[in-house]
Protein backbone atom coordinates (compact mmCIF):
# COMPACT_ATOMS: atom_id res chain seq x y z
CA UNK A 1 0.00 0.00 0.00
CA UNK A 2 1.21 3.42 -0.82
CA UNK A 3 1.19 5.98 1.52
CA UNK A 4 -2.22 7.95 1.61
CA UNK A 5 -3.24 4.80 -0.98
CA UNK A 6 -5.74 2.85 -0.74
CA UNK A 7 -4.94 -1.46 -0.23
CA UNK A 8 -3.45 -2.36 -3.30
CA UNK A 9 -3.48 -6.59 -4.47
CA UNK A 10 -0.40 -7.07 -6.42
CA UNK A 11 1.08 -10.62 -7.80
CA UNK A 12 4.52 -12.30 -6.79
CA UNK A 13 6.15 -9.92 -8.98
CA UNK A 14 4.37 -7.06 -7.77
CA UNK A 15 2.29 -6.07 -10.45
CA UNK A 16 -0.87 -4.05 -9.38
CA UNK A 17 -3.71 -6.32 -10.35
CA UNK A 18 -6.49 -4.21 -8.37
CA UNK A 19 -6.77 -1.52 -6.21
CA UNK A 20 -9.67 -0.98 -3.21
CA UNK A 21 -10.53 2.32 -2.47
CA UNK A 22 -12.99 1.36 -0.39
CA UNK A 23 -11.40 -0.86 1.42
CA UNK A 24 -10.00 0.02 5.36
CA UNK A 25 -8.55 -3.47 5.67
CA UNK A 26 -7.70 -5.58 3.27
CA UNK A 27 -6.04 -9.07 3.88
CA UNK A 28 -3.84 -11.92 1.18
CA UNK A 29 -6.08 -13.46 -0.44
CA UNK A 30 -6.43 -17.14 0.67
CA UNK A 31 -8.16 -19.87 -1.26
CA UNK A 32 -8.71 -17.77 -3.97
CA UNK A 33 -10.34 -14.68 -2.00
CA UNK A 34 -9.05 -11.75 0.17
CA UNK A 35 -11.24 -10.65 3.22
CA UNK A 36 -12.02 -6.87 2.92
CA UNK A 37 -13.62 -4.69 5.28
CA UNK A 38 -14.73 -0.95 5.15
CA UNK A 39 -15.01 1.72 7.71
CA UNK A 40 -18.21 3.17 6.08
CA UNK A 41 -19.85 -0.71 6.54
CA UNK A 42 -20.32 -3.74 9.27
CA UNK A 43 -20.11 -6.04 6.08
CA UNK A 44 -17.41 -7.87 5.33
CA UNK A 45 -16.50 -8.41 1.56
CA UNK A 46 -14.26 -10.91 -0.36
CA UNK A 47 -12.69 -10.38 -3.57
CA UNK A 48 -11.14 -12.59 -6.30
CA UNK A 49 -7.75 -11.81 -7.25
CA UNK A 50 -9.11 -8.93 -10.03
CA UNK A 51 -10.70 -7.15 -7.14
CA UNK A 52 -14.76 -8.20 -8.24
CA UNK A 53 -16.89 -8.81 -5.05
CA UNK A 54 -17.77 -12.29 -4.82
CA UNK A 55 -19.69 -12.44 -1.62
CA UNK A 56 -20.73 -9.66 0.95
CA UNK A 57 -21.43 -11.27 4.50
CA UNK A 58 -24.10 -9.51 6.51
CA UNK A 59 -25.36 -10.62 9.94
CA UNK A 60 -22.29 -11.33 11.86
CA UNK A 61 -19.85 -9.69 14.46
CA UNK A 62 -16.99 -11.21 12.88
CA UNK A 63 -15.90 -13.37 9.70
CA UNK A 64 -12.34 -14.72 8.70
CA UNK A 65 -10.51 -15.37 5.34
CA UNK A 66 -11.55 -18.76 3.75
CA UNK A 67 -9.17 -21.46 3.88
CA UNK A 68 -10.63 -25.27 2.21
CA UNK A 69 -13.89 -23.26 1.17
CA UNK A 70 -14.74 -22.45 4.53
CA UNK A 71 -14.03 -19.54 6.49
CA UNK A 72 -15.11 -18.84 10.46
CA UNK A 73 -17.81 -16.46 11.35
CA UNK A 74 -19.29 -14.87 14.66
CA UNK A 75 -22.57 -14.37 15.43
CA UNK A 76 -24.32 -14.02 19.13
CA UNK A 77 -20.77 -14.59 20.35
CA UNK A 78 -20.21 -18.24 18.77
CA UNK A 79 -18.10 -19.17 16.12
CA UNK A 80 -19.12 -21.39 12.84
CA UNK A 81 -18.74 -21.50 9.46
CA UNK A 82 -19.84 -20.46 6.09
CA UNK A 83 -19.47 -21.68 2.36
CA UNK A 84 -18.08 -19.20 -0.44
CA UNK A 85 -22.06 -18.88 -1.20
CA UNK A 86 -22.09 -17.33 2.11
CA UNK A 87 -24.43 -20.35 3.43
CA UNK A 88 -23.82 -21.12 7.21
CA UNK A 89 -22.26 -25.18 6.71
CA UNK A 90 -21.27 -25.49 10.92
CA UNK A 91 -23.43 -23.80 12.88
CA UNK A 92 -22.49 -21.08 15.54
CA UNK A 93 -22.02 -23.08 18.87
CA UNK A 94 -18.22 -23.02 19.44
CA UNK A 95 -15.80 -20.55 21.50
CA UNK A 96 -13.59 -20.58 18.89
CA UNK A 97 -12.52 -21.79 15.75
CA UNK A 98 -9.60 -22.13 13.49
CA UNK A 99 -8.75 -22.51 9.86
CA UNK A 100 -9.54 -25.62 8.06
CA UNK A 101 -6.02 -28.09 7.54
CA UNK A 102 -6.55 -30.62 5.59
CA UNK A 103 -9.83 -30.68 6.24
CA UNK A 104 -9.59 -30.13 9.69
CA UNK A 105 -10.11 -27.35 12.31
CA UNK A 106 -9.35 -26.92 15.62
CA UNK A 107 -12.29 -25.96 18.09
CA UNK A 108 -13.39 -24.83 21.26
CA UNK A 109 -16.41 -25.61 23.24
CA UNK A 110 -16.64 -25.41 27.08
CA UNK A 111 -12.95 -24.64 27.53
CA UNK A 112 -11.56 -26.98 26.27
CA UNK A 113 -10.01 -27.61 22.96
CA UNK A 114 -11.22 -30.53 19.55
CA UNK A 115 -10.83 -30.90 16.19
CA UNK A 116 -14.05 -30.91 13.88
CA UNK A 117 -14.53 -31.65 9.91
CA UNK A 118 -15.88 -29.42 7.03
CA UNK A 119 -18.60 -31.02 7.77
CA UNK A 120 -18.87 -30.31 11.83
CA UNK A 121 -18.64 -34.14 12.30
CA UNK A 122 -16.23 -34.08 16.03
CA UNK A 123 -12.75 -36.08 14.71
CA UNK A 124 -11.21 -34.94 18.10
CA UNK A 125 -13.34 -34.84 21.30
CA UNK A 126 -13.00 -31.69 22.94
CA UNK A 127 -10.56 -32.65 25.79
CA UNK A 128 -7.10 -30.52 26.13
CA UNK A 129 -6.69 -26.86 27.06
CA UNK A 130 -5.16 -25.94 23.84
CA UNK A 131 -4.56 -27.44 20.48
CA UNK A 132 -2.00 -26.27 18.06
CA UNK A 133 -1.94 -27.91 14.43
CA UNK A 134 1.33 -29.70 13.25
CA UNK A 135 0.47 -30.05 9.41
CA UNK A 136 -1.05 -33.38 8.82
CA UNK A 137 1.20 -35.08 11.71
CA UNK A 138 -0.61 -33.97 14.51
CA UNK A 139 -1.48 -31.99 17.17
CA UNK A 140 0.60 -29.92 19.67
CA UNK A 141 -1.50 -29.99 22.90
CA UNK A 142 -1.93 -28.66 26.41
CA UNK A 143 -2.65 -29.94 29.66
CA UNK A 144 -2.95 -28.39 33.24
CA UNK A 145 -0.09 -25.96 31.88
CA UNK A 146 2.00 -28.71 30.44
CA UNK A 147 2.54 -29.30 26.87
CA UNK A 148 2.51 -32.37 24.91
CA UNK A 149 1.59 -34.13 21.44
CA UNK A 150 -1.18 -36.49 19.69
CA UNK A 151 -1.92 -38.11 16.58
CA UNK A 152 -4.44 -37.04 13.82
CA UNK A 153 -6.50 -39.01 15.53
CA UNK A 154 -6.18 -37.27 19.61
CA UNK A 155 -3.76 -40.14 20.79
CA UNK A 156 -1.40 -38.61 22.90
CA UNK A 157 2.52 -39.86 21.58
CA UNK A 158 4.58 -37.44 23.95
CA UNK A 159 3.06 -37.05 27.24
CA UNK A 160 2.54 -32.98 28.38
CA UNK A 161 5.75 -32.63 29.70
CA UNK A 162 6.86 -29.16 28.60
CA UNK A 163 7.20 -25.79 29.67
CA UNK A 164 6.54 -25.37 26.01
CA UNK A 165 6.61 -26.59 22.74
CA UNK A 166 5.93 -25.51 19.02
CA UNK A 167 4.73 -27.32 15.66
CA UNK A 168 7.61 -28.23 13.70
CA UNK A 169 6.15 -27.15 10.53
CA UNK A 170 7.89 -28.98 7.15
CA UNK A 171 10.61 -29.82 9.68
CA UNK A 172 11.42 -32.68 12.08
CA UNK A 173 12.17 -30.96 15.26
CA UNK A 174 9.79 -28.61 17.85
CA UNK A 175 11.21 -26.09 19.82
CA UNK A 176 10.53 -26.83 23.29
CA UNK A 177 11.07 -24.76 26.76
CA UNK A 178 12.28 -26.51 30.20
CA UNK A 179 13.44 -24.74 33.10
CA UNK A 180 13.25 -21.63 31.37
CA UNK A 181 15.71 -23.19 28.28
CA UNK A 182 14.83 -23.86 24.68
CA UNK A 183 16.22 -26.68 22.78
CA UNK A 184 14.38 -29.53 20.30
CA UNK A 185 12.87 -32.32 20.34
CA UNK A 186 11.50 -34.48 17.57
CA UNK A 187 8.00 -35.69 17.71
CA UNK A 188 8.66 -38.61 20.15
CA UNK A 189 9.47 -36.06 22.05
CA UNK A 190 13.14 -37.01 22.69
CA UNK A 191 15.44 -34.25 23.04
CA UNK A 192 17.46 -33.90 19.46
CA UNK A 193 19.27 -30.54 20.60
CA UNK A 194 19.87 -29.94 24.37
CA UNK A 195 17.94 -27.18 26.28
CA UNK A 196 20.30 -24.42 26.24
CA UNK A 197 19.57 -21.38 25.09
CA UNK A 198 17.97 -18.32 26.44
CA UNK A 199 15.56 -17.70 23.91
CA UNK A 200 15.40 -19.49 19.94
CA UNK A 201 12.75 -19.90 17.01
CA UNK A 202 11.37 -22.82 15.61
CA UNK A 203 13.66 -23.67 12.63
CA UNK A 204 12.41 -22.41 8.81
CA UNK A 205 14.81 -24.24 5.78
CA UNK A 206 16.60 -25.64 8.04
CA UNK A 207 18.31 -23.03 10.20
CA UNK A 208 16.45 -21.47 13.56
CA UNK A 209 17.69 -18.15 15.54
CA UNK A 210 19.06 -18.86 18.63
CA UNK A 211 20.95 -17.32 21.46
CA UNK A 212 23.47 -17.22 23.52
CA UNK A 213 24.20 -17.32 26.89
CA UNK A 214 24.90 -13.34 26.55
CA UNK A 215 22.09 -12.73 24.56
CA UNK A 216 23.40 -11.84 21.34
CA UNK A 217 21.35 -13.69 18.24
CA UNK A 218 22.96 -15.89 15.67
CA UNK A 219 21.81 -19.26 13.64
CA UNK A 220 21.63 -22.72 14.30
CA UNK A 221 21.36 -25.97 11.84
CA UNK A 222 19.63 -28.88 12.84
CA UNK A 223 22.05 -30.48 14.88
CA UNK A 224 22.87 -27.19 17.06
CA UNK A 225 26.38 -26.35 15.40
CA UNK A 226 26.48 -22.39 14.77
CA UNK A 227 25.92 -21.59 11.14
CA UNK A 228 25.98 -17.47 11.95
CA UNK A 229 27.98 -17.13 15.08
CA UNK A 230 26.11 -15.43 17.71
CA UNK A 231 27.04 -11.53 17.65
CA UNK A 232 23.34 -9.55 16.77
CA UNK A 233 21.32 -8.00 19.07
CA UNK A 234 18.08 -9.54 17.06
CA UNK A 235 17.40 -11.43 14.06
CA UNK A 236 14.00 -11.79 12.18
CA UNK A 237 13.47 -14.48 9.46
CA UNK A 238 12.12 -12.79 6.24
CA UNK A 239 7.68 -13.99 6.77
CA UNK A 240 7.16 -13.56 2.78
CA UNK A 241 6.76 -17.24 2.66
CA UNK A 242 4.07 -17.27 5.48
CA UNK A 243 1.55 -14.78 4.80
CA UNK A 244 -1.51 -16.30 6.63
CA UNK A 245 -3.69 -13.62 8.18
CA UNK A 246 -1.29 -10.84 7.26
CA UNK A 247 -3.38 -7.60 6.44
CA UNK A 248 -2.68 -3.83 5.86
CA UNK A 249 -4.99 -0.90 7.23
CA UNK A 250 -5.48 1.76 5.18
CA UNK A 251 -5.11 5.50 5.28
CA UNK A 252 -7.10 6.34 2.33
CA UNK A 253 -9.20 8.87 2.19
CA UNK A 254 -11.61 9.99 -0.78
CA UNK A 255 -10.37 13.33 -0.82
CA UNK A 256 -12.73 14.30 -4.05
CA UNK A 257 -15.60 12.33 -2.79
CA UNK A 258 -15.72 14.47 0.92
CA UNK A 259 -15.72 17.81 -1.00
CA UNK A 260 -18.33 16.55 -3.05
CA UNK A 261 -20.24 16.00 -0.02
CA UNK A 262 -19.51 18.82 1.33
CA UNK A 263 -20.70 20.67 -1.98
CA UNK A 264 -23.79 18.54 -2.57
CA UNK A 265 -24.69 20.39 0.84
CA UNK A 266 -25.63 23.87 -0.58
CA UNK A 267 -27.39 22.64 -3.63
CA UNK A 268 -30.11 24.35 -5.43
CA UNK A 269 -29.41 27.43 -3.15
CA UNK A 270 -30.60 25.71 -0.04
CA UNK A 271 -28.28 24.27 3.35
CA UNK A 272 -29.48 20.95 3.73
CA UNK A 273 -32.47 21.37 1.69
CA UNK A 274 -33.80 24.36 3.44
CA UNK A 275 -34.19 27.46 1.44
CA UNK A 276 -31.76 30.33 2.16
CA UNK A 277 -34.15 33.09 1.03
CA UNK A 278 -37.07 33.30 3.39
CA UNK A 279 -36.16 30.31 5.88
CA UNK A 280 -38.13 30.93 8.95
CA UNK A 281 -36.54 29.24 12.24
CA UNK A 282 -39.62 27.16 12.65
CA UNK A 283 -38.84 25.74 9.55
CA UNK A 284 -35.29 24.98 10.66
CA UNK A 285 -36.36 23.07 13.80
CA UNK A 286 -38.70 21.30 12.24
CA UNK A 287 -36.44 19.53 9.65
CA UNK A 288 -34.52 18.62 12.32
CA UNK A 289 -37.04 17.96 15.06
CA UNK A 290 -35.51 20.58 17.80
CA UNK A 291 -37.00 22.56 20.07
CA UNK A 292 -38.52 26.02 18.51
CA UNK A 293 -35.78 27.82 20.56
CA UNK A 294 -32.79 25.85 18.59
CA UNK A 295 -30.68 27.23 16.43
CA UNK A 296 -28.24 24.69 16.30
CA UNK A 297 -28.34 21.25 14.72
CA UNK A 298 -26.06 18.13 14.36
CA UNK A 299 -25.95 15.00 12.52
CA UNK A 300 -23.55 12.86 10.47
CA UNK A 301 -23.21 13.08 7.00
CA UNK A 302 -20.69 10.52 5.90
CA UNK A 303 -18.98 7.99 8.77
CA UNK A 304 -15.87 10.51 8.16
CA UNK A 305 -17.88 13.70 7.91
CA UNK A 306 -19.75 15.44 10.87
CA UNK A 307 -22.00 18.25 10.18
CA UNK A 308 -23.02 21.30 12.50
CA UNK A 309 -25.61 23.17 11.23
CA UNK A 310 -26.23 26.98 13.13
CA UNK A 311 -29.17 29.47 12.32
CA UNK A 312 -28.21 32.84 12.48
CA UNK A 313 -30.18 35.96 13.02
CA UNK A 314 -32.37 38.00 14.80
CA UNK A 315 -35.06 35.79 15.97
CA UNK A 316 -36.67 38.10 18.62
CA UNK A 317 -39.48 40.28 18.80
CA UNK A 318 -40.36 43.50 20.71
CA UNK A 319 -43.32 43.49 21.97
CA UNK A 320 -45.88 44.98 24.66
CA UNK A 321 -47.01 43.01 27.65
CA UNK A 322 -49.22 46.06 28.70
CA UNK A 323 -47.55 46.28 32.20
CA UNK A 324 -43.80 46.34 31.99
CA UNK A 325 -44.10 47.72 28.53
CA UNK A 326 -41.77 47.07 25.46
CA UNK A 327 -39.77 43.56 25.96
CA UNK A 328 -38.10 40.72 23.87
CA UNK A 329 -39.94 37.83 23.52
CA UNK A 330 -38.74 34.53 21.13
CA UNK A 331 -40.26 34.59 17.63
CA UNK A 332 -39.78 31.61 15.43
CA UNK A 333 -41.26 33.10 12.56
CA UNK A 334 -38.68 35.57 12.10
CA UNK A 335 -36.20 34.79 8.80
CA UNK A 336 -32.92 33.23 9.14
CA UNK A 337 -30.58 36.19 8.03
CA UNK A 338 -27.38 33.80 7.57
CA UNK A 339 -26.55 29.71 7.77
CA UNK A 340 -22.94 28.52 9.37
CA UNK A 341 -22.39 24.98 8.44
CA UNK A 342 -19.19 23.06 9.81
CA UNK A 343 -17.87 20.08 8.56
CA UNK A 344 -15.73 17.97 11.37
CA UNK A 345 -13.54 15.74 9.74
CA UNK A 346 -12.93 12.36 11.99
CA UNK A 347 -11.72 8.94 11.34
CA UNK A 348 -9.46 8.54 8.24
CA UNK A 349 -10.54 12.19 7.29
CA UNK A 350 -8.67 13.45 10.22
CA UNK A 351 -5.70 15.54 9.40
CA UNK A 352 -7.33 15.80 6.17
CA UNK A 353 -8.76 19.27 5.97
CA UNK A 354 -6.10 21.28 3.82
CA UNK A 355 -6.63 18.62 1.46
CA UNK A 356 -10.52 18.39 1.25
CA UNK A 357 -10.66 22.29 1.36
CA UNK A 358 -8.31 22.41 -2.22
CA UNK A 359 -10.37 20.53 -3.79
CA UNK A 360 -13.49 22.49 -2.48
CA UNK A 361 -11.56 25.37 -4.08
CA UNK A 362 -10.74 23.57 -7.20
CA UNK A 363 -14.41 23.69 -7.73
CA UNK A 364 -15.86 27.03 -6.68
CA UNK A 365 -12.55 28.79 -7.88
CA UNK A 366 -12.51 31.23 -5.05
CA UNK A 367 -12.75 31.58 -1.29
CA UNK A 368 -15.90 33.75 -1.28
CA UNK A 369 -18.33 33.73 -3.95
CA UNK A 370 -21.26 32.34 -4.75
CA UNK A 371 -22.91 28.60 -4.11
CA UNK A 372 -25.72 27.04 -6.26
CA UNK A 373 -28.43 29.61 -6.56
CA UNK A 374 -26.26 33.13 -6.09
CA UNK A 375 -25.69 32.12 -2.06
CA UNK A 376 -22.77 34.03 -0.56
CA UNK A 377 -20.50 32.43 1.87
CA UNK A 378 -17.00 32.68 3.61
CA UNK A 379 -15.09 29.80 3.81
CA UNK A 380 -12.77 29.08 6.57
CA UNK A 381 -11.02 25.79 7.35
CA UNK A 382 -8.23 24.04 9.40
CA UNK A 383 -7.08 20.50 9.53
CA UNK A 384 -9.76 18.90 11.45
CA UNK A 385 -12.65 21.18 9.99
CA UNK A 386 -14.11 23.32 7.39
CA UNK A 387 -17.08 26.05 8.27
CA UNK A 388 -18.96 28.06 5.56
CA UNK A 389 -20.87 30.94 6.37
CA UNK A 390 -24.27 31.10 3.78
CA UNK A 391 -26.32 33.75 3.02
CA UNK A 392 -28.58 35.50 0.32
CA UNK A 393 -26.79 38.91 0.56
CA UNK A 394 -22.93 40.04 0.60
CA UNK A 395 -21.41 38.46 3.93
CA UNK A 396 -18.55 40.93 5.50
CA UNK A 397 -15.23 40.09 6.31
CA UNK A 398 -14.01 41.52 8.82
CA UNK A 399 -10.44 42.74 9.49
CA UNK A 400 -9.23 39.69 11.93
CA UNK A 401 -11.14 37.16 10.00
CA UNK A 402 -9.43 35.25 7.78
CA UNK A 403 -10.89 33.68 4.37
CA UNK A 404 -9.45 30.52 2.58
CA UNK A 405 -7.62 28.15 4.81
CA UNK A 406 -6.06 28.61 7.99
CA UNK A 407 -2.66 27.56 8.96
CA UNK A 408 -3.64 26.11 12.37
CA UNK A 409 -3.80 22.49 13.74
CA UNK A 410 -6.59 20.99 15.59
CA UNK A 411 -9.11 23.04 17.62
């Protein structure tokens, strides 16, 4: 993803095959789909590797990437799964739930941890207090704080013995913790390379980062020789290879499309649809069902885009009570003399304003003017906001106002 860019699918050569402006997260795509989800939307999309929607989920707190046509999804606080028709195939009465391997996932239902098939038929009784898949070999397990391994099939082949202990992966040996040392063991659980070192990795083509007994980081081979002798402060093995789960969140932010919105606002010489010739403040309160004493309004207009909408003018009369004589009473019948709308710029849009105001000015070609039906306005802005003054006749500007945008940070 660029900066400012919207998530961006490119192939192993990285080619840009799609981009997703729409998108706030978008994940790898996995089995043939990426998991995408939107700020402006509680649905959760998944796209083929040109970008086209496939299927939109609706009705759940939660849904993963699909892995062997299934992916997990939430709903009432229970995990299942659906089909890449988006038709619920396990339903939602587990804790938790992994991704399918080989036709199997790993479960959870009362606290404790099984293994189910695509077709929710239980292969593993839920029994241990953690399960961790080993490829097709198996099972890295959990009991009473203790760590072990089973079979395909739940039959336990090294008893829970560990302080801890990892899949092997493609290899042969698990990185295991006793007495606060990590070595290997293979998947009898005999000890291949002697608990030794303060911290290690499991091993990836055949080397693993280990360390020594002063800390500093180098590689091991499979039978514990040094390949890299130990003399870095930290090591990280390159993850391209194992992209599972790995997403990017987006900063995007439809610059064009907020000034558009902001825009659409005064059309046809109105604010919001209410005329700016001739707009009583009864009529103001009533399209947005205040009190007939408001002259203030709020609502949202986009999820990035908050709206404050403030009647302006002089909206009381003089009048005789026969007693006391001449006073000021309210009078919502009186005309709105001038509108001040501000636009609050959250989320994404945050930060944003210079941007969105630019391209406000790209399209009215000056900072006061007219909008839609010969409406005046001033137009002020800083990052987080924008506010336009509107009204039928000439607005003044006075001598410490400033028009255009403001060089100012967040108020």
């Amino acid at each position: 993803m660029l900066p400012n860019g919207a998530p961006t699918l490119i192939d192993t050569e990285g080619t840009i095959i799609c981009t997703l402006t729409d998108a706030e997260q978008a994940y790898s795509l996995s089995d043939g789909l990426a998991k995408v989800t939107s700020a402006t939307s509680d649905t959760v999309r998944y796209v083929d590797k040109a970008g086209k929607t496939v299927l939109t989920l609706t009705g759940f707190t939660w849904a993963g990437s699909f892995s062997e046509g299934l992916a997990p999804v939430v709903k009432d606080g229970k995990y299942g799964y659906v089909d890449k028709d988006g038709r619920v195939v396990i339903a939602p009465t587990y804790d938790t739930a992994s991704d399918f391997t080989d036709g199997k996932a790993v479960v959870q239902l009362n606290d404790k941890y099984g293994v189910v098939d695509t077709e929710g038929r239980s292969v593993i009784a839920p029994q241990f207090d953690g399960m961790t898949p080993d490829g097709t070999r198996g099972y890295v397990v959990e009991v009473a704080d203790r760590y072990g391994y089973c079979d395909p099939e739940g039959r336990l082949t090294v008893n829970p013995q560990f302080d801890w202990l990892s899949p092997a992966g493609d290899g042969e040996l698990m990185l295991a913790c006793q007495n606060e040392l990590y070595g290997y063991v293979d998947r009898e659980g005999q000890w291949v390379i002697n608990p030794q070192y303060p911290s290690a990795l499991p091993f990836s083509q055949g080397q693993a980062i280990a360390s020594a007994a002063n800390g500093t980081m180098g590689l091991i081979d499979e039978t514990g020789a040094w390949v890299v002798a130990p003399q870095f402060d930290r090591m990280l093995f390159p993850v391209a290879d194992r992209p599972t789960g790995a997403f990017v969140v987006s900063d995007y932010f439809d610059v064009e499309g907020t000034a558009a919105a902001v825009l659409a606002f005064f059309e046809g010489g109105t604010v919001d649809g209410l005329p700016v010739k001739d707009c009583q403040l009864a009529r103001f309160t009533a399209q947005y069902e205040l009190d007939s004493t408001s002259t203030r309004a709020e609502r949202i207009l986009t999820p990035t885009l908050g709206v404050r909408v403030e009647a302006e003018g002089d909206f009381y009369a003089e009048v005789s009570d026969g007693w006391w004589g001449t006073v000021q009473r309210h009078d919502a019948q009186r005309p709105i003399d001038s509108f001040t709308v501000t636009f609050a710029l959250t989320g994404r849009g945050m930060g944003k304003g210079r941007s969105v105001y630019d391209a406000v000015l790209k399209t009215l070609k000056s900072d006061t003017g007219t909008i839609g039906a010969d409406l005046h306005y001033v137009l002020r802005a800083t990052d987080g906001y924008m506010t336009f003054t509107v009204s039928s006749e000439s607005i003044p500007v006075g001598m410490n106002e400033t028009t255009g945008f403001a060089e100012s940070t967040y108020e």
